[in-house]
Each structure stands twice: as structure tokens, then as C-alpha cells.
N, C-alpha and C. Protein backbone atom coordinates (compact mmCIF):
# COMPACT_ATOMS: atom_id res chain seq x y z
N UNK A 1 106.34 -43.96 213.99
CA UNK A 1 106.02 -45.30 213.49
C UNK A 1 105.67 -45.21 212.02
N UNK A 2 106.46 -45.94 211.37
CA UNK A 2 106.24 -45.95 209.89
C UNK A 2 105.21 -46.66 209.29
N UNK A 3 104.54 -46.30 208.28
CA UNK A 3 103.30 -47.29 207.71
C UNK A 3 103.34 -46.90 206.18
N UNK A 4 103.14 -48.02 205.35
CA UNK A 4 102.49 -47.71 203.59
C UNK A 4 101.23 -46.71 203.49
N UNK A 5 101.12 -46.05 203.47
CA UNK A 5 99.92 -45.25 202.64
C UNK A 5 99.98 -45.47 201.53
N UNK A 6 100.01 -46.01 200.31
CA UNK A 6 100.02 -45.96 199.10
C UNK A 6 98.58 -46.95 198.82
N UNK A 7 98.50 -46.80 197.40
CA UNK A 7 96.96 -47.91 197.08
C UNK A 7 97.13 -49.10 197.46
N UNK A 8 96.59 -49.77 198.16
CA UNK A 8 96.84 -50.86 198.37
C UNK A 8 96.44 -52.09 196.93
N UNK A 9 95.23 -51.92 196.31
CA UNK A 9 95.29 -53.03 195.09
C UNK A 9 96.01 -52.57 194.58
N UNK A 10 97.29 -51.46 194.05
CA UNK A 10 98.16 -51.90 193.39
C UNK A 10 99.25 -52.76 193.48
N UNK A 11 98.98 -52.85 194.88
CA UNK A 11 100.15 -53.93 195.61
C UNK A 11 99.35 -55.36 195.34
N UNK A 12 97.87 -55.61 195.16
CA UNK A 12 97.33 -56.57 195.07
C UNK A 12 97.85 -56.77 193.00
N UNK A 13 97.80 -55.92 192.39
CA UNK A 13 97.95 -56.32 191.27
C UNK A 13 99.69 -56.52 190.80
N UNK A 14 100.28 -55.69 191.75
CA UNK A 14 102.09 -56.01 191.26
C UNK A 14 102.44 -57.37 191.52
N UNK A 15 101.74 -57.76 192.18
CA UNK A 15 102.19 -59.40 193.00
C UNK A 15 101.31 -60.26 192.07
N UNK A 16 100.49 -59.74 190.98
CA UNK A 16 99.30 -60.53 190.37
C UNK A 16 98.38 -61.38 190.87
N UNK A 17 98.52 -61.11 192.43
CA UNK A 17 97.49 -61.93 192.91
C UNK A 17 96.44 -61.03 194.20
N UNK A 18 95.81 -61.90 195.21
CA UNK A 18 94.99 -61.15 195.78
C UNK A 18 95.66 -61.50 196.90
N UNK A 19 95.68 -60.25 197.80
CA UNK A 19 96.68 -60.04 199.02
C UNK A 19 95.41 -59.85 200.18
N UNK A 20 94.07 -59.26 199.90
CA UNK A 20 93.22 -59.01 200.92
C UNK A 20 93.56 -58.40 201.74
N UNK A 21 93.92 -57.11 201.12
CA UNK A 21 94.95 -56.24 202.06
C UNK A 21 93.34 -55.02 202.43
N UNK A 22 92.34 -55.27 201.52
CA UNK A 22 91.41 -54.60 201.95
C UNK A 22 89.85 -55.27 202.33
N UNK A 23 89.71 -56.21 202.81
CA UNK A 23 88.65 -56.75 203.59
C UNK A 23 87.60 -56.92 202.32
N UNK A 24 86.65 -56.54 202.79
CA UNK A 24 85.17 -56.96 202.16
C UNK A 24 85.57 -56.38 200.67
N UNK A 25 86.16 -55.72 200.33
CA UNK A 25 86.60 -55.26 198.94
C UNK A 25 87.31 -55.91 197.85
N UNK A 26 87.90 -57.14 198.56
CA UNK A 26 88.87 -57.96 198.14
C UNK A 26 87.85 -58.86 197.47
N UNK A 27 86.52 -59.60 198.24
CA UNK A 27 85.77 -60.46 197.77
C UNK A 27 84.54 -59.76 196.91
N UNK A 28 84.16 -58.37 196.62
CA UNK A 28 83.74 -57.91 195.59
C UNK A 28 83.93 -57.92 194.16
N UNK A 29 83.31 -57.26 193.21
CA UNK A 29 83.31 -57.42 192.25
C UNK A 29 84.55 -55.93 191.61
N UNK A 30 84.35 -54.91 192.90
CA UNK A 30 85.24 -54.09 192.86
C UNK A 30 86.54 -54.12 193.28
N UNK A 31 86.95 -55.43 193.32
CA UNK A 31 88.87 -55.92 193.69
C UNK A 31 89.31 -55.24 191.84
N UNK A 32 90.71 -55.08 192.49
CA UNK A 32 91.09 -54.41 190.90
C UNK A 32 91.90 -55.43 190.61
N UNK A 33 92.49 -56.65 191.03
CA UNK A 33 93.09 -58.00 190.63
C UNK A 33 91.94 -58.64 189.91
N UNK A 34 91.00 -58.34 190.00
CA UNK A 34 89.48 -58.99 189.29
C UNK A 34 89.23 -58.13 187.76
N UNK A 35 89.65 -56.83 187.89
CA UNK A 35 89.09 -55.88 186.63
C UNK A 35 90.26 -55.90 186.12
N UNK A 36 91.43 -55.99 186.48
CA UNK A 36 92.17 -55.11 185.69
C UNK A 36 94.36 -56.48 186.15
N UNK A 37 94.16 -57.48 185.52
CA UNK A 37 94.93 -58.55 186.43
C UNK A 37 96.63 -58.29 185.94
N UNK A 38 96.73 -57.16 185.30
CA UNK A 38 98.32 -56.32 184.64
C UNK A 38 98.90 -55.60 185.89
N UNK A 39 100.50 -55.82 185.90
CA UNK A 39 100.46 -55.03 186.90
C UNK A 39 100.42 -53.78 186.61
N UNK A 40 100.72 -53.08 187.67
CA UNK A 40 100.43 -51.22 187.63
C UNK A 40 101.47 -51.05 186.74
N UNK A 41 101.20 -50.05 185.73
CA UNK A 41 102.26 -49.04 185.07
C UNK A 41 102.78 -49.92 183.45
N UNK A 42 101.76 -51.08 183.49
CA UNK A 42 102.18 -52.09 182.39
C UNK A 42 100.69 -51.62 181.29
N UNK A 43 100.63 -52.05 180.01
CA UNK A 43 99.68 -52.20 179.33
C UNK A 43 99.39 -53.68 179.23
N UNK A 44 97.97 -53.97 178.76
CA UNK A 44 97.88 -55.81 178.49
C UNK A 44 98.95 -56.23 177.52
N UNK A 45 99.38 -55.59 177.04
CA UNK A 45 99.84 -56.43 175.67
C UNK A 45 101.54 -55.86 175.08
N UNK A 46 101.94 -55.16 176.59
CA UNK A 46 103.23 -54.99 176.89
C UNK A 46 104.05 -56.71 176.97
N UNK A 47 104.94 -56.73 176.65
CA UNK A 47 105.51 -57.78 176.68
C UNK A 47 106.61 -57.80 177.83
N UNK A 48 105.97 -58.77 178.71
CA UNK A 48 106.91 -58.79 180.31
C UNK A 48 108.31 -59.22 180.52
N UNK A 49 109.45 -58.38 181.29
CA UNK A 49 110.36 -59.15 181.34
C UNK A 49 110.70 -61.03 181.89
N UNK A 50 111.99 -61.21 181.59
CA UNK A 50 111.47 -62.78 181.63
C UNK A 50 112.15 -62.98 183.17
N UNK A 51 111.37 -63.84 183.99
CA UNK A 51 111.98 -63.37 185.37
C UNK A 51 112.65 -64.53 185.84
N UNK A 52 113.79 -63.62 186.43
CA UNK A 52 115.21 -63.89 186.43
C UNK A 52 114.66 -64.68 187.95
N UNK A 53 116.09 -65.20 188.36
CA UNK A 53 116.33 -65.57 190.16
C UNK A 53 115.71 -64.62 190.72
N UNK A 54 116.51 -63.09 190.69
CA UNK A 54 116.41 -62.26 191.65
C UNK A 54 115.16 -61.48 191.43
N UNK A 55 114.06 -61.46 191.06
CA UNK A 55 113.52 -61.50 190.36
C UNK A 55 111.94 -62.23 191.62
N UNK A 56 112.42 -63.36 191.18
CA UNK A 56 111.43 -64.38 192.34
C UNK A 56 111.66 -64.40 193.46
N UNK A 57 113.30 -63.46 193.85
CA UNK A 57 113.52 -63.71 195.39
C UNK A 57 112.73 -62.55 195.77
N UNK A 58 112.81 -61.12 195.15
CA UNK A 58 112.63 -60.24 195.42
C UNK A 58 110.70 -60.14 195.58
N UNK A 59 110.10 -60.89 194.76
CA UNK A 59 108.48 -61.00 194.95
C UNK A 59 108.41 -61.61 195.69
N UNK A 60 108.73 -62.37 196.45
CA UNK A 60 108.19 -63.63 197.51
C UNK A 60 108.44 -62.30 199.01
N UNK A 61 109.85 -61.97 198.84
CA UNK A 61 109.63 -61.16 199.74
C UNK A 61 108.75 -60.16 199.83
N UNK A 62 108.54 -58.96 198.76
CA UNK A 62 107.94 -58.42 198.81
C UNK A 62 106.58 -58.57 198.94
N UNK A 63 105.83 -59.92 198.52
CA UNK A 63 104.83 -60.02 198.73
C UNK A 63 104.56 -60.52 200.74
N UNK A 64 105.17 -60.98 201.42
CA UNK A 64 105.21 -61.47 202.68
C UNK A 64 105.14 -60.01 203.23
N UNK A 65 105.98 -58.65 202.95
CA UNK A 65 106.09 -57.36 203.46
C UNK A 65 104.59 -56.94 203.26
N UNK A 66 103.71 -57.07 202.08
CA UNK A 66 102.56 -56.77 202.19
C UNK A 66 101.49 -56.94 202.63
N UNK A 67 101.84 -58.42 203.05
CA UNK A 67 100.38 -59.16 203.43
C UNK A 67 100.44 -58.60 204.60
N UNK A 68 101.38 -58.67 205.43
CA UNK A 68 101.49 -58.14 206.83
C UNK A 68 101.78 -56.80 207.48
N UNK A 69 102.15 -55.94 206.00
CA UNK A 69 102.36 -54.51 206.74
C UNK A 69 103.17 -53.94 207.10
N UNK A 70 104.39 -55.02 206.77
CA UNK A 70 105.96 -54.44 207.42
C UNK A 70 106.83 -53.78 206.24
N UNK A 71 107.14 -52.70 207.16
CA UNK A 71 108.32 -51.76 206.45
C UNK A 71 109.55 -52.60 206.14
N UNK A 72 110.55 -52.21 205.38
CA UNK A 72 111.50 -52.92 204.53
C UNK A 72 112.87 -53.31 206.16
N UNK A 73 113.20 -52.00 206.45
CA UNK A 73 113.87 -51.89 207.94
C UNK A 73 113.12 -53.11 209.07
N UNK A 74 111.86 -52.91 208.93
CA UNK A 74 111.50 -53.69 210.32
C UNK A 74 111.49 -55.17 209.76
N UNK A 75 111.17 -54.95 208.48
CA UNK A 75 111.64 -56.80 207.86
C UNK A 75 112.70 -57.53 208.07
N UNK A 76 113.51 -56.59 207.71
CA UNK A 76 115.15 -57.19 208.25
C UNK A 76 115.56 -57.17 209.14
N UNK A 77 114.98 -56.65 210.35
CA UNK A 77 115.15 -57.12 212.00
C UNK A 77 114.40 -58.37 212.26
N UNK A 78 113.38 -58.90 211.79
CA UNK A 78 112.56 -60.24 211.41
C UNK A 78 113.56 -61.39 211.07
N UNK A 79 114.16 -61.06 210.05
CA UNK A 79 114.47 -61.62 209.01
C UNK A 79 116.29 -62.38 210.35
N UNK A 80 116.75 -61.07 210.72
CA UNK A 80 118.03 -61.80 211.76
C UNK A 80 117.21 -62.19 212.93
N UNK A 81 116.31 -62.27 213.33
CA UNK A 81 115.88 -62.59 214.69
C UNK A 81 115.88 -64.35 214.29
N UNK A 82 115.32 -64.20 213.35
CA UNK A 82 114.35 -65.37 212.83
C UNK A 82 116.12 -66.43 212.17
N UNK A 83 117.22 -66.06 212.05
CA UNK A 83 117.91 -66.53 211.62
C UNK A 83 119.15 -67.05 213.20
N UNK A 84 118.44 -66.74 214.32
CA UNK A 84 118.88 -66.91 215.64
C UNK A 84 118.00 -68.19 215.95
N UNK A 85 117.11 -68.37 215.20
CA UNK A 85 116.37 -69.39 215.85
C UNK A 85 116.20 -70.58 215.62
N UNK A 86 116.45 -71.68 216.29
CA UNK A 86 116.52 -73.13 215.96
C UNK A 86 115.33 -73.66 214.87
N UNK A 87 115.92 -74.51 214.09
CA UNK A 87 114.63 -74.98 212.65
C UNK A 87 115.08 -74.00 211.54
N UNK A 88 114.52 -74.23 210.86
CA UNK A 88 114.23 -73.81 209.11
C UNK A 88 114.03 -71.94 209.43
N UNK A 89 114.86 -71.25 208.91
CA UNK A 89 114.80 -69.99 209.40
C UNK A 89 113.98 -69.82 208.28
N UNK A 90 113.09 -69.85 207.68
CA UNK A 90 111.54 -69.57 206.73
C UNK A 90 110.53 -69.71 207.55
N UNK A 91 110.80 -70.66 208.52
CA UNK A 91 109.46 -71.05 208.79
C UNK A 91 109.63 -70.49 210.61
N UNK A 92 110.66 -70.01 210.62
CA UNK A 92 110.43 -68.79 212.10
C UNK A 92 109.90 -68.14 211.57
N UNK A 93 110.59 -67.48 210.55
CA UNK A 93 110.40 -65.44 209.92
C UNK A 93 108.59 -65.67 209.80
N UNK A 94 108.32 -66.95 209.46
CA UNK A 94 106.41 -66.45 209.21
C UNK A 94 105.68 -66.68 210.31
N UNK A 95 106.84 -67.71 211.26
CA UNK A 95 105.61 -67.70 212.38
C UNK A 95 106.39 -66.37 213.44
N UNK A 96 106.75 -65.91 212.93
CA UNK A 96 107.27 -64.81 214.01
C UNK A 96 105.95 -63.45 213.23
N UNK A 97 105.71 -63.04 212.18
CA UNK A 97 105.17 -62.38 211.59
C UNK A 97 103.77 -62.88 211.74
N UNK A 98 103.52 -64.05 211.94
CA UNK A 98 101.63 -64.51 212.07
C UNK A 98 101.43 -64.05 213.96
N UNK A 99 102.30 -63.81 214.77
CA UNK A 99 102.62 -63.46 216.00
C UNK A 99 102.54 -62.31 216.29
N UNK A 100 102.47 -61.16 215.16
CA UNK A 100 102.09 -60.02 215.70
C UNK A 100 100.93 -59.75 216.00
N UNK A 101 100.49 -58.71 216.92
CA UNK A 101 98.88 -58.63 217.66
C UNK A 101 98.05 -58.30 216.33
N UNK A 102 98.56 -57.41 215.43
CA UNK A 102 97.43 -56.45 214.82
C UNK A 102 97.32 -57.81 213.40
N UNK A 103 97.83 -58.99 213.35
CA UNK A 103 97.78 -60.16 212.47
C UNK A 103 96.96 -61.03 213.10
N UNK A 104 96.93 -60.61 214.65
CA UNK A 104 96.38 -61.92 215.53
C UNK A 104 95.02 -61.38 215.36
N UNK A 105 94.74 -60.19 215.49
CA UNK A 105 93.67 -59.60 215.48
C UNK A 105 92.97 -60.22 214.46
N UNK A 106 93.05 -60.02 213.44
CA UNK A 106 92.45 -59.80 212.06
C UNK A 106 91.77 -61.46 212.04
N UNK A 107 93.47 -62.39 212.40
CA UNK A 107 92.49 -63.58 212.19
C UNK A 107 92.11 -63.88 213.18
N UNK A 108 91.38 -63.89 214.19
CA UNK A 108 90.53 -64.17 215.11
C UNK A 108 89.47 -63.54 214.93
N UNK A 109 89.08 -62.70 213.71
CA UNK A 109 87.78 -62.12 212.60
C UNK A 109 87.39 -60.82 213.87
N UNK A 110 88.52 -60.29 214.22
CA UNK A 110 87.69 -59.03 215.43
C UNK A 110 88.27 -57.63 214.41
N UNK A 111 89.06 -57.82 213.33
CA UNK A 111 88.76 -56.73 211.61
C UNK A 111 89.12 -57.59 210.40
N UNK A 112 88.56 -56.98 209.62
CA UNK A 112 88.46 -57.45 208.41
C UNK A 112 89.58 -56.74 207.66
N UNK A 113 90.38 -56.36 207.91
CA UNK A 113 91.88 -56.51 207.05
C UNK A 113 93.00 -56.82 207.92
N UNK A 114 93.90 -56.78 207.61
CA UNK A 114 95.39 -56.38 209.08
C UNK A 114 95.29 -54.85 208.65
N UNK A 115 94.95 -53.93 207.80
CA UNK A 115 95.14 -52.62 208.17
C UNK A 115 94.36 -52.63 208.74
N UNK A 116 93.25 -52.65 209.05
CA UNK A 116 91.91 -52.34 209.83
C UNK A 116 92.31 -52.71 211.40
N UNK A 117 93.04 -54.04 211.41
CA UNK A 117 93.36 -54.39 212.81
C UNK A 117 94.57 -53.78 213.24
N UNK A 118 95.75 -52.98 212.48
CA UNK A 118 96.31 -52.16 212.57
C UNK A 118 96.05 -50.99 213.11
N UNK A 119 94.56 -50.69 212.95
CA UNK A 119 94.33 -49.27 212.82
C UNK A 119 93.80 -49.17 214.48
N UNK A 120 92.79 -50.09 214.21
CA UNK A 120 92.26 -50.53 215.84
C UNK A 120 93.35 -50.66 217.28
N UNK A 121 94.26 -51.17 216.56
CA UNK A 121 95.21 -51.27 218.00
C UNK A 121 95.86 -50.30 218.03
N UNK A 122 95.96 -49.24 217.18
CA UNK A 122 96.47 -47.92 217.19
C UNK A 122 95.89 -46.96 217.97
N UNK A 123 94.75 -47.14 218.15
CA UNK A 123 93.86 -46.58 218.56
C UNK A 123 93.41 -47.09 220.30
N UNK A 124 93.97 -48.32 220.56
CA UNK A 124 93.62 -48.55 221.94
C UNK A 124 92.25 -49.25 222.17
N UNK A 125 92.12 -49.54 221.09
CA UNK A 125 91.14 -51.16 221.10
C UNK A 125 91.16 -51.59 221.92
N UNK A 126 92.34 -52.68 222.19
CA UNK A 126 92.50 -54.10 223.00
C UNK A 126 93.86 -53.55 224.30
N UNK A 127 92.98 -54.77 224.51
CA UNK A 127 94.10 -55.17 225.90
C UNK A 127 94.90 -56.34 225.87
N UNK A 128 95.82 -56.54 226.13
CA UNK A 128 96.64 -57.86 226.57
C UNK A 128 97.05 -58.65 227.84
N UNK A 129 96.09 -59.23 228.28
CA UNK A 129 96.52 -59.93 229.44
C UNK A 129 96.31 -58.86 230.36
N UNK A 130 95.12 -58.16 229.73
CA UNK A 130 94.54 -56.91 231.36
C UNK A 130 95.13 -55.87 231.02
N UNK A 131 96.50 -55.58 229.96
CA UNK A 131 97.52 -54.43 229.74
C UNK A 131 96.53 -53.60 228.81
N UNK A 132 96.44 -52.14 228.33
CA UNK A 132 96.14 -51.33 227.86
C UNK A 132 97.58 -51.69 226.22
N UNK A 133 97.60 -51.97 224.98
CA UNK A 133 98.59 -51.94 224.86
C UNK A 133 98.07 -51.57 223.06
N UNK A 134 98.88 -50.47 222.40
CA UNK A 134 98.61 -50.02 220.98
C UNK A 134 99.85 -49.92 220.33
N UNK A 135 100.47 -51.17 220.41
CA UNK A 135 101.74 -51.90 219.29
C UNK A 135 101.11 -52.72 218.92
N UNK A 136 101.19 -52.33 217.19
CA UNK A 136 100.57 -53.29 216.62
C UNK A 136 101.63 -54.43 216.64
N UNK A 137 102.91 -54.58 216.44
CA UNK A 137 104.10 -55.04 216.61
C UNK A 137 104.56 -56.20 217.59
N UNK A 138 103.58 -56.09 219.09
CA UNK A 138 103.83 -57.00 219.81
C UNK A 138 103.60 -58.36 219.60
N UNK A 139 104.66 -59.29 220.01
CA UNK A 139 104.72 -60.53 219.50
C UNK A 139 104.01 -61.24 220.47
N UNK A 140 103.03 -62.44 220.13
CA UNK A 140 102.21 -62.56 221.18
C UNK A 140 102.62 -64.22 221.05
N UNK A 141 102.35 -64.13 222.56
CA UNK A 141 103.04 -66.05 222.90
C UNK A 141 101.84 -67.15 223.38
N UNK A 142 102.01 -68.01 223.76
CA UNK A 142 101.11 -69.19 224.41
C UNK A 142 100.54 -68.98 225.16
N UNK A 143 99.68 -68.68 225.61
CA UNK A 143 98.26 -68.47 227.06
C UNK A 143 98.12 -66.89 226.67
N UNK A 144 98.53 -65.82 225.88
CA UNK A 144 98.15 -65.00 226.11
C UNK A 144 96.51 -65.03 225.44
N UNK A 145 96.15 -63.72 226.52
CA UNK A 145 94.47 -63.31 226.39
C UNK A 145 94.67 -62.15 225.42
N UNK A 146 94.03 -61.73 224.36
CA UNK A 146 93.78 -60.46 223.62
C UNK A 146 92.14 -60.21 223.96
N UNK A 147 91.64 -59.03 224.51
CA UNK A 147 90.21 -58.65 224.68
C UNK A 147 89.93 -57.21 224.49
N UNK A 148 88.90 -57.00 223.78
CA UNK A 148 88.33 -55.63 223.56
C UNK A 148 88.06 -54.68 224.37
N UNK A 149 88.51 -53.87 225.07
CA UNK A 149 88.22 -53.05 226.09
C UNK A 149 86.78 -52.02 226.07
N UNK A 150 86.18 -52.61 226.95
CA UNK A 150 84.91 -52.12 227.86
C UNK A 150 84.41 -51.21 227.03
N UNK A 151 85.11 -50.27 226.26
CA UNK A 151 84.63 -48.69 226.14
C UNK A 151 84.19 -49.00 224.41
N UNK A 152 85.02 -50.09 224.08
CA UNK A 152 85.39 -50.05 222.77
C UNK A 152 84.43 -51.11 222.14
N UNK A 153 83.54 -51.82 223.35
CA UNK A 153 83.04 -53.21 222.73
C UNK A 153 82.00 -53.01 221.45
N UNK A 154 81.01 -51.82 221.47
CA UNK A 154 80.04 -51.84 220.46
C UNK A 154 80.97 -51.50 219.20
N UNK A 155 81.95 -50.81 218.86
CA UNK A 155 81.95 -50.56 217.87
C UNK A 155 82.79 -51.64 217.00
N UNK A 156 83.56 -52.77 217.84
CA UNK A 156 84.23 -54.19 217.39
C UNK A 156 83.46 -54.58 217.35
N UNK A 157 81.80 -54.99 217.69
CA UNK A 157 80.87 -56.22 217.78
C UNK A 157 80.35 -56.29 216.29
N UNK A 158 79.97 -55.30 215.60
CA UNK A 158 79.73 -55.17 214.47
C UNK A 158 80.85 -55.65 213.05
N UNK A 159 81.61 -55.82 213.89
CA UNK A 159 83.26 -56.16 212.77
C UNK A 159 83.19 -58.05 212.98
N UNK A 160 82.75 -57.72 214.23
CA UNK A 160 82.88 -59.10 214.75
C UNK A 160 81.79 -60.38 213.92
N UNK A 161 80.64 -59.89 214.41
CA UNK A 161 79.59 -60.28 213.55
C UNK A 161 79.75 -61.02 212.07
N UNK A 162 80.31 -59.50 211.00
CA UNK A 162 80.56 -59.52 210.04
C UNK A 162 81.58 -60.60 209.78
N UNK A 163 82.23 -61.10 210.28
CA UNK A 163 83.24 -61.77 210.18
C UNK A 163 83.36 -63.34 210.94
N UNK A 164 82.44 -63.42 211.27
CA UNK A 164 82.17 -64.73 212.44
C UNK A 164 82.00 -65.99 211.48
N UNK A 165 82.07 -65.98 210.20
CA UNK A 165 81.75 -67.05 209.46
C UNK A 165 83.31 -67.75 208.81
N UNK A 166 84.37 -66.95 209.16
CA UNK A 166 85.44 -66.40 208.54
C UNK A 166 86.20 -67.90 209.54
N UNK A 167 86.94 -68.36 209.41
CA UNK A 167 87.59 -69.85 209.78
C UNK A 167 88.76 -68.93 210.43
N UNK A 168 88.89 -69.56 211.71
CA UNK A 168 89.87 -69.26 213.03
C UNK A 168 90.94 -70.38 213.24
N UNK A 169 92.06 -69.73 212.79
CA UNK A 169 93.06 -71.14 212.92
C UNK A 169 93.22 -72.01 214.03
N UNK A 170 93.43 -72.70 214.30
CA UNK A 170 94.01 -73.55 215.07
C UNK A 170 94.55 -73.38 216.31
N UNK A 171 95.38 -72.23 216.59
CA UNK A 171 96.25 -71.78 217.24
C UNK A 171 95.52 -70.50 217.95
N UNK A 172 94.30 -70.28 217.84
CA UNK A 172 93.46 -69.23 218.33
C UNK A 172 92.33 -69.85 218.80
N UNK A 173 92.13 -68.81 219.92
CA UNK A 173 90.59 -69.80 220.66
C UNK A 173 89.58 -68.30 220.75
N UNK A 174 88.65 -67.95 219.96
CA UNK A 174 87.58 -66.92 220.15
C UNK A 174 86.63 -67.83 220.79
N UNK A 175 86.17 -66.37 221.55
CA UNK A 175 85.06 -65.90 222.31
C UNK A 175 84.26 -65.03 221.82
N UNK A 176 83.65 -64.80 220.91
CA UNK A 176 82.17 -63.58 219.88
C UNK A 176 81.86 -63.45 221.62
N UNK A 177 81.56 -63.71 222.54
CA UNK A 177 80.40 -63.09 223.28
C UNK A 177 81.26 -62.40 224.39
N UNK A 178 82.29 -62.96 224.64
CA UNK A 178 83.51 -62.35 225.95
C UNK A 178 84.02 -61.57 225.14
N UNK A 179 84.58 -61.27 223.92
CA UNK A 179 85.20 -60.21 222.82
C UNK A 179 86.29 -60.35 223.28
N UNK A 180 87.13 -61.53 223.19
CA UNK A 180 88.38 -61.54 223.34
C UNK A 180 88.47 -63.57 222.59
N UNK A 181 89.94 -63.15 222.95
CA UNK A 181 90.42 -64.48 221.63
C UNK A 181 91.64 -64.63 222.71
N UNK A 182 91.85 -65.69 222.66
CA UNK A 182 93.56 -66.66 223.63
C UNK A 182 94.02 -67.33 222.29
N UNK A 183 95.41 -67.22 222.73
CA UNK A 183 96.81 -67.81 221.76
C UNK A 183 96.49 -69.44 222.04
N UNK A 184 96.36 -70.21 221.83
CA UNK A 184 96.73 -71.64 222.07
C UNK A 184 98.41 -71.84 222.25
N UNK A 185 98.85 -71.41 221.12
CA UNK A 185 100.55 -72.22 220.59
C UNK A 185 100.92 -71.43 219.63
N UNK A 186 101.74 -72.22 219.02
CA UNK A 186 102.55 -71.14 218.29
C UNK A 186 102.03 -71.95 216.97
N UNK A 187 102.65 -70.61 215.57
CA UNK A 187 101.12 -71.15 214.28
C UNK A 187 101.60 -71.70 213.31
N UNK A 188 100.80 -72.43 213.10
CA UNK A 188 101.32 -73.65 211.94
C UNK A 188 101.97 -73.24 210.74
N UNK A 189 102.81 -73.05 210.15
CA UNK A 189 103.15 -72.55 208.77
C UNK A 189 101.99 -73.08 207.67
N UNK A 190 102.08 -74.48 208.24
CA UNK A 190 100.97 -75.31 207.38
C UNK A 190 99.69 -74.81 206.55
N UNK A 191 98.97 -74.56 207.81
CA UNK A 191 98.14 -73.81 207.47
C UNK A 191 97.87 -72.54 207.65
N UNK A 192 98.65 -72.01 207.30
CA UNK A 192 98.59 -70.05 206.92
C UNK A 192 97.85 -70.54 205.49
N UNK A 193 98.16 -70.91 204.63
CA UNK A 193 97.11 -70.21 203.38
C UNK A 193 97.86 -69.60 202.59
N UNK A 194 99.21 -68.91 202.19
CA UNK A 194 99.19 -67.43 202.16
C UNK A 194 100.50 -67.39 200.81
N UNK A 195 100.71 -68.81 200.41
CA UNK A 195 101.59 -68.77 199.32
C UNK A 195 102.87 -68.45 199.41
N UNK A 196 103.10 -67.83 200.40
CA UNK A 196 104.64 -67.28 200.51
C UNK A 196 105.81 -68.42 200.66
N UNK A 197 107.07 -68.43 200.03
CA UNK A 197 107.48 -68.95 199.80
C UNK A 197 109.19 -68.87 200.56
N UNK A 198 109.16 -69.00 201.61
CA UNK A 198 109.73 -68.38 202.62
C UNK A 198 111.59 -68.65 202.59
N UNK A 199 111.50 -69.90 201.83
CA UNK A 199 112.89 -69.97 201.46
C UNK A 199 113.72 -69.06 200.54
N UNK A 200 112.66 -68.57 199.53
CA UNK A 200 113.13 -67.45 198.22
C UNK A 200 113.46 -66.21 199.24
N UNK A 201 112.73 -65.77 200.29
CA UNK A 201 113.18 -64.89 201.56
C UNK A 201 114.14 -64.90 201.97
N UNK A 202 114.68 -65.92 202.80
CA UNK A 202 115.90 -66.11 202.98
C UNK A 202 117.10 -66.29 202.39
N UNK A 203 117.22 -66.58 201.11
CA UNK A 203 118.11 -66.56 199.90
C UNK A 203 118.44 -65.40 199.82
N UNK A 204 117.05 -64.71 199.64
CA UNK A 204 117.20 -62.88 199.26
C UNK A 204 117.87 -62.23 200.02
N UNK A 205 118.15 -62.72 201.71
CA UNK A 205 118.87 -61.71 202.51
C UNK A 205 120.44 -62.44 202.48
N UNK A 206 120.31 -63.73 202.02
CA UNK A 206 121.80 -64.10 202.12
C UNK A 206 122.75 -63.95 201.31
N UNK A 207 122.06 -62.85 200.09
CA UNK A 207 123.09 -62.72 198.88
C UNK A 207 124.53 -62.14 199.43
């Protein structure tokens, strides 16, 4: 299973914006989009190229690959699934990507990054619908249950806590005291939050 290891705020500063790809670090004073807002490998007072089409197709995507964690390969299996599917193929590809567990995780505030909730379901955190299950990958549908398993509850309660102030979309129903969260429906593009610009995506794969 493939994953980014690389710095993650440099991915927060190539995109020039804040990706919150690292939790409580993101809203510090130590975010490096806060100290330092150039991207990597540029000086301040380098003079930027002037950006082209491909250019904006290629950041919109790349920034959607970051927020969520996906490798370039597993994007473009997204990217045709999502082009099988009835409606605006932008607005599958994100609700197919807000559908993965270790995304569902994060926003239902049980970690404070998607790597963190990545890391957790790697590890055999949660359960699904009673299943034992550590794909972060699985696409999760309508009535499903996600819950913290028995063994695992003290060391999520503290993540949990930390994060309980944190706004739960719409499409998620937490439980802080059962340590588990249910799917309602499927998730609003609306309100994701998240800037992505999902049509410049799809352009990008239809060259």
C-alpha cells in the first residue's frame, strides 16, 4: 500500500494555501503557510511563472490528491469510476473521495488529520458494521456504523475530546460517548469547505 511520506507543509505551501494536512499544527503559530507563504524551492522576490491553463488544471488536482491522501494511480481509478456515474462527474469524484473511511474518520473529529485517521485504521482502530476492517480506502454508504473497538477506546477518547468542538457535517451522526459515528447519506459537495475546484479535475484527465 502506497502512501506520501514527504513534508507535508510543503505541500501546504506549493498549493499556497492551508491543506490541514497536519491537525493542531495547522492552527498554530508553527504552520509554515503562516511563516513562510512562497512556495518550496522559490525565493520571496523570485518572479513567478505566469500560470497558464494547464497550470490551474494541474493544482486543483493536485491539491484534491493532498487533502485526501491519494496516490496519483489510485486518483485515476477515482477519477473513471466517478466518470461512470450519473450527474456532474466533479461532483461524484469528491463525493466518492469524502466516502472514504480514514476521511470519514477525521471528520466525525475521532483524529485530527486524515493522516492521523489514516494511521488509526491502519492499525485496526475501528470496526464497520461489527467488521474488524484496516482499509483506509473503503467507501462507506448510507446506514453504515463506524465504531472504535473495545481494546482501542482509551486511546481515541482523548483525540475525541480534543476535537469535539470541531463541526460534524451533515451527513454524519456522532456518538462522543458510544465512540462510534453512522453515515446518514451521501455528502454534500456544498458543504465540504475545501476549495477544490472539481471541474479543472476533470478537464485535466480529458486532455
Amino acid at each position: 500500500m502506497g502512501r506520501d511520506t514527504g513534508p507535508k507543509c510543503k505541500e501546504c505551501r506549493r498549493e499556497g494555501e492551508k491543506l490541514f494536512l497536519k491537525g493542531d499544527r495547522c492552527y498554530s503559530r508553527s504552520c509554515a503557510v503562516s511563516r513562510r507563504a512562497n512556495p518550496p524551492g522559490e525565493g520571496p522576490k523570485k518572479r513567478r511563472p505566469r500560470r497558464s491553463q494547464y497550470l490551474l488544471h494541474l493544482r486543483a488536482k493536485q491539491k484534491a490528491r493532498r487533502i485526501y491522501g491519494v496516490r496519483e494511480s489510485q486518483f485515476r481509478i477515482y477519477v473513471a469510476h466517478a466518470k461512470n456515474v450519473k450527474g456532474a462527474t466533479g461532483e461524484a469524484l469528491l463525493a466518492m473521495l469524502e466516502q472514504r473511511l480514514d476521511n470519514m474518520v477525521y471528520r466525525a473529529g475521532f483524529a485530527s488529520s486524515r493522516q492521523q485517521a489514516r494511521q488509526l485504521v491502519v492499525h485496526g482502530h475501528f470496526a464497520v458494521n461489527g467488521r474488524a476492517s484496516n482499509v483506509p480506502s473503503i467507501i462507506l454508504r448510507q446506514g453504515d456504523i463506524v465504531s472504535v473497538k473495545s481494546e482501542r477506546r482509551e486511546k481515541i477518547k482523548a483525540i475525541v475530546e480534543a476535537n469535539q468542538d470541531r463541526e460534524v457535517p451533515g451527513w454524519l451522526e456522532r456518538n462522543g460517548e458510544a465512540m462510534r459515528f453512522q453515515v446518514l447519506g451521501a455528502p454534500n459537495v456544498a458543504e465540504m469547505s475545501l476549495g477544490i475546484s472539481a471541474n479543472l479535475i476533470v478537464e485535466f484527465y480529458s486532455r
